[in-house]
N, C-alpha and C. Protein backbone atom coordinates (compact mmCIF):
# COMPACT_ATOMS: atom_id res chain seq x y z
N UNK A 1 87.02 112.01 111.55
CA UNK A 1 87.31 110.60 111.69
C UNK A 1 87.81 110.08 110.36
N UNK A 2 89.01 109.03 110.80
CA UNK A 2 89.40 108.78 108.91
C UNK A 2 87.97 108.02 108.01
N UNK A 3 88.18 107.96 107.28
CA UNK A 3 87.29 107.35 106.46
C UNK A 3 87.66 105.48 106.41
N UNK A 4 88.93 104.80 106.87
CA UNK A 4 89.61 103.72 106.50
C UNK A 4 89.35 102.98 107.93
N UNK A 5 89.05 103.38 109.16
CA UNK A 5 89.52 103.24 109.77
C UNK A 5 88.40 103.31 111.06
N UNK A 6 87.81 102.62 111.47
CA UNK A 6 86.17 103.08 112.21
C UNK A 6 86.90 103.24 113.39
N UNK A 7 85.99 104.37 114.18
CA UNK A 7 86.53 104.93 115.33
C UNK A 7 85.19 105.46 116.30
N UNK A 8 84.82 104.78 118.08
CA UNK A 8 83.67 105.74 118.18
C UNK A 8 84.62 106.97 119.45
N UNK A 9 85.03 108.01 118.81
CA UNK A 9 85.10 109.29 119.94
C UNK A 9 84.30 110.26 119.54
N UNK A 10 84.33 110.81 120.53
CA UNK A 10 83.69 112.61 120.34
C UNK A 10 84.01 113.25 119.41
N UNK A 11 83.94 114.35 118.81
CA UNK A 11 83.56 115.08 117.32
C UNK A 11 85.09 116.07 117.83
N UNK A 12 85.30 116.11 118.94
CA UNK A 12 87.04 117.30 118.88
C UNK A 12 87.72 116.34 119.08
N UNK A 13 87.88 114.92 119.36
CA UNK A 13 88.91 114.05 119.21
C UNK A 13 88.78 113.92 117.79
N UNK A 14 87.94 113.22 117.59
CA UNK A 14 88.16 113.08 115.79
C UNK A 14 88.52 114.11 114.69
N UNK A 15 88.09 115.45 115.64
CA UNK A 15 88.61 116.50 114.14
C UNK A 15 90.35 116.56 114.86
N UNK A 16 90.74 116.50 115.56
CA UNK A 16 92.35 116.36 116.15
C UNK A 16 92.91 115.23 115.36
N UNK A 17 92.00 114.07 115.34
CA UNK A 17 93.39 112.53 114.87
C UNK A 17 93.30 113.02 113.49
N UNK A 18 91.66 113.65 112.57
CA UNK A 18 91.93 114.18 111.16
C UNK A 18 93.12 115.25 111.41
N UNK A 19 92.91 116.12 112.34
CA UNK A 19 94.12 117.25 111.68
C UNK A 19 95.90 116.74 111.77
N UNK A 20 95.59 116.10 112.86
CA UNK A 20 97.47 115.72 113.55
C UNK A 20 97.75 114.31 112.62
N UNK A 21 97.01 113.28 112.55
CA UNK A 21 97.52 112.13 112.48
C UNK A 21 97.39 111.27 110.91
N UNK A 22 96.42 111.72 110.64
CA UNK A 22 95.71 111.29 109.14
C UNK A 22 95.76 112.08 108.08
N UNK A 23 96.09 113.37 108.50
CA UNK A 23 95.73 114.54 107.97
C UNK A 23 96.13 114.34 106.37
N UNK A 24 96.41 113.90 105.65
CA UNK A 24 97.02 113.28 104.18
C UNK A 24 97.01 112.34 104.31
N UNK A 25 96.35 111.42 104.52
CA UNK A 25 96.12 109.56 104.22
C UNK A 25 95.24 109.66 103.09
N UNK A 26 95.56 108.64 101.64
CA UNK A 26 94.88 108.98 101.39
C UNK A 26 94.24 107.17 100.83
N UNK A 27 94.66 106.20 101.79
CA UNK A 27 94.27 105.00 101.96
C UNK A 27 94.42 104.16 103.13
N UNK A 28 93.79 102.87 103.06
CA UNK A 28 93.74 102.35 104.40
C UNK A 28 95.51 101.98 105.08
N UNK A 29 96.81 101.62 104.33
CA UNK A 29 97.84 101.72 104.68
C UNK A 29 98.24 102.88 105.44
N UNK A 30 98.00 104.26 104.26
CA UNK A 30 98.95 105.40 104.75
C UNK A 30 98.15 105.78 106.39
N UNK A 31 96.65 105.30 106.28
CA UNK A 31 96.27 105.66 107.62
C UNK A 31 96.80 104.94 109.04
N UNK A 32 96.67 103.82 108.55
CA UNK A 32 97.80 102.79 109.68
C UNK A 32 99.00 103.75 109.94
N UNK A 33 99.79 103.85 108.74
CA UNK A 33 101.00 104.90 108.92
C UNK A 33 101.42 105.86 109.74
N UNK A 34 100.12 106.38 109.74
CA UNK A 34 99.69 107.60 110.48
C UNK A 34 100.04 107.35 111.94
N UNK A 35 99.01 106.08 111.94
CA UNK A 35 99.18 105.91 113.35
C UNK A 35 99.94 105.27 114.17
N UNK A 36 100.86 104.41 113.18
CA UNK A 36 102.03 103.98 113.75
C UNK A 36 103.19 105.48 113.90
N UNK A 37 102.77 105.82 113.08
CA UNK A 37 104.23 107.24 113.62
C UNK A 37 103.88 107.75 114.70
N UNK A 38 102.64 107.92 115.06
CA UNK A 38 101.78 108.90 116.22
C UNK A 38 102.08 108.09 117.38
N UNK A 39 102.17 106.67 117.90
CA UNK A 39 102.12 105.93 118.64
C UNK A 39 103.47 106.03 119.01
N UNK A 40 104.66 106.16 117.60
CA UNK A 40 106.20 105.85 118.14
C UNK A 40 106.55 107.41 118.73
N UNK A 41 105.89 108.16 118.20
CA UNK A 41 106.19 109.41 118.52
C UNK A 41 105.67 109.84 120.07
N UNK A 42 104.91 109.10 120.64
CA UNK A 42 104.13 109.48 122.27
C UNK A 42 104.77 108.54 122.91
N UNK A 43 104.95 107.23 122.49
CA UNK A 43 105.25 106.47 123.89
C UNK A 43 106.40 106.77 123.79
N UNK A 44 106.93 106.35 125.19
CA UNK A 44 108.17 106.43 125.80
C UNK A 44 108.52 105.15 126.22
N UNK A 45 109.48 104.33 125.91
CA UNK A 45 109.30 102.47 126.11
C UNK A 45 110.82 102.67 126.90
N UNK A 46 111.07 101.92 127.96
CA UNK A 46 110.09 100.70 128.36
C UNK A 46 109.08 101.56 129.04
N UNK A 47 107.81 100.50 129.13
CA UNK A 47 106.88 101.31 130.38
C UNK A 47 106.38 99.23 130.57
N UNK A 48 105.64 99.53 131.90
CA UNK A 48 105.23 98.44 132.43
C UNK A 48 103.27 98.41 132.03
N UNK A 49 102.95 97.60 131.37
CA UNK A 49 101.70 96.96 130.70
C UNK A 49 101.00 95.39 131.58
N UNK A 50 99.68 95.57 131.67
CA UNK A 50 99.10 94.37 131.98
C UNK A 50 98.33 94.10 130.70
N UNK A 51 98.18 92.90 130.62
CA UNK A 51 97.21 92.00 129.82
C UNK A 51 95.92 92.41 129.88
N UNK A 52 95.04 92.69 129.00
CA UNK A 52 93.43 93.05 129.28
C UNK A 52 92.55 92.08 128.74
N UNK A 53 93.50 91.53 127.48
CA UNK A 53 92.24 90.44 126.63
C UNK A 53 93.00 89.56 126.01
N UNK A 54 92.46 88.16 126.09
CA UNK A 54 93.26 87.17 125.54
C UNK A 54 93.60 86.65 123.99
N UNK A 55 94.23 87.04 123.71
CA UNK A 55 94.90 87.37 121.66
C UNK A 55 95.53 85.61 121.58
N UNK A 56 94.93 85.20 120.25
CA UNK A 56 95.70 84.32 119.57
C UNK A 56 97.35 84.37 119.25
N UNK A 57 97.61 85.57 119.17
CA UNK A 57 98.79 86.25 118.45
C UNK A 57 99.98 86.63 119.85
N UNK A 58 99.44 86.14 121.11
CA UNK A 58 99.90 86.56 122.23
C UNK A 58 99.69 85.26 123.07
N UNK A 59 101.43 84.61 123.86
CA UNK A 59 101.26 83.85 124.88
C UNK A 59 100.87 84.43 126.50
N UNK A 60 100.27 85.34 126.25
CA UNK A 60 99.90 86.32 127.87
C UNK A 60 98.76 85.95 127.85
N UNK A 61 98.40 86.21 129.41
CA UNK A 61 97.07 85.67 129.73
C UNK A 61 96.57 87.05 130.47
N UNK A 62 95.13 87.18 130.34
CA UNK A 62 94.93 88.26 131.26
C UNK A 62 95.58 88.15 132.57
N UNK A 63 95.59 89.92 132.93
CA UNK A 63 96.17 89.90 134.05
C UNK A 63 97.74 90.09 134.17
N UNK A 64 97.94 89.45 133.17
CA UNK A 64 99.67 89.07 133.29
C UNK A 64 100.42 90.62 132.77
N UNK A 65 101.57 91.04 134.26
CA UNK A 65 101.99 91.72 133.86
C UNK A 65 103.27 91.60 132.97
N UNK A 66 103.87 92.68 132.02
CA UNK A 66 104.69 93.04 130.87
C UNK A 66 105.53 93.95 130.92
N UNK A 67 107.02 94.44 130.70
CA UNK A 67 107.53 95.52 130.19
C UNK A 67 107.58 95.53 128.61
N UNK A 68 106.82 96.67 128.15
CA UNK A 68 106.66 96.40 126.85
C UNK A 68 107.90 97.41 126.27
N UNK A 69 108.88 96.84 125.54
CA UNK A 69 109.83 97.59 125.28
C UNK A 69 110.33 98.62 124.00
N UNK A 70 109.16 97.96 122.99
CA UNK A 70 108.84 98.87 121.65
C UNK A 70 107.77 98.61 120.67
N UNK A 71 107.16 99.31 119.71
CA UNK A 71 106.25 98.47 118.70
C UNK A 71 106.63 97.13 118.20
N UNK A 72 105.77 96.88 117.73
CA UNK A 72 106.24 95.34 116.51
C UNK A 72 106.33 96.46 115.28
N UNK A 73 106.98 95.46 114.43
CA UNK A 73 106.81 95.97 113.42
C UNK A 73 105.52 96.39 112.52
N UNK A 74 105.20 97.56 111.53
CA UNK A 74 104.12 97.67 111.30
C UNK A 74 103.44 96.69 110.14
N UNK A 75 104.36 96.18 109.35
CA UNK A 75 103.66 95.38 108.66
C UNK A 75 103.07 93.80 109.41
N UNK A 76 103.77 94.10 110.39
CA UNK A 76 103.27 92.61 111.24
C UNK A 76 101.87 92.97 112.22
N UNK A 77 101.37 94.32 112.35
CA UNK A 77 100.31 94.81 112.72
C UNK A 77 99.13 94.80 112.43
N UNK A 78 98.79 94.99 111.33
CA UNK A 78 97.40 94.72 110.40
C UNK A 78 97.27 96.35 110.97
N UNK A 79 95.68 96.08 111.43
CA UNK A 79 94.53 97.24 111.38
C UNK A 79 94.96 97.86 113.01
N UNK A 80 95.74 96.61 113.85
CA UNK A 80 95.84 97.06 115.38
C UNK A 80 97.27 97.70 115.76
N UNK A 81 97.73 97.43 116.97
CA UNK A 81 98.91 98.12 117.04
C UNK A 81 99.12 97.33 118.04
N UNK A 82 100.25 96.77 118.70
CA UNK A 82 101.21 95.45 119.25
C UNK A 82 102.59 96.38 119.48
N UNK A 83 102.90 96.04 120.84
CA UNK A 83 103.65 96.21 121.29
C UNK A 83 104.77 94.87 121.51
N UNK A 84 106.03 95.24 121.44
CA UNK A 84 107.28 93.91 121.78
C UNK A 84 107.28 93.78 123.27
């Protein structure tokens, strides 16, 4: 599990995101990093998304469906990950 970054999975997910995704982070940015490359690198956009929880940072309401068509940018992300 990174050290930057609290996470609760199982002990072979976490030694996987250390080996594949973090594997050289060696702060709380480069770990974001990590996982923004890992995220652009799996999804496949567009895909169709519903709303689960209601965000300040978001005019969607639960429920409401979305084609989400790419990341946001990562510095506009913080600690989470946001889709356009």
């Amino acid at each position: 599990m990174g050290k930057y970054l609290k996470r609760d999975h199982d002990s072979e997910i976490e030694q996987r995101i250390s080996d594949e995704i973090i594997v050289d982070c060696y702060d709380e940015y480069e770990e974001l990093s990590g996982w923004y490359c890992h995220l652009e690198d799996r999804l496949s956009f567009p895909f169709e998304a519903v709303c689960e929880k209601k965000s300040q940072r978001s005019p969607l309401k639960v429920g409401e469906k979305v084609v989400a068509v790419g990341l946001a940018d990562i510095d506009e992300c913080g600690a989470k990950s946001y889709v356009l």
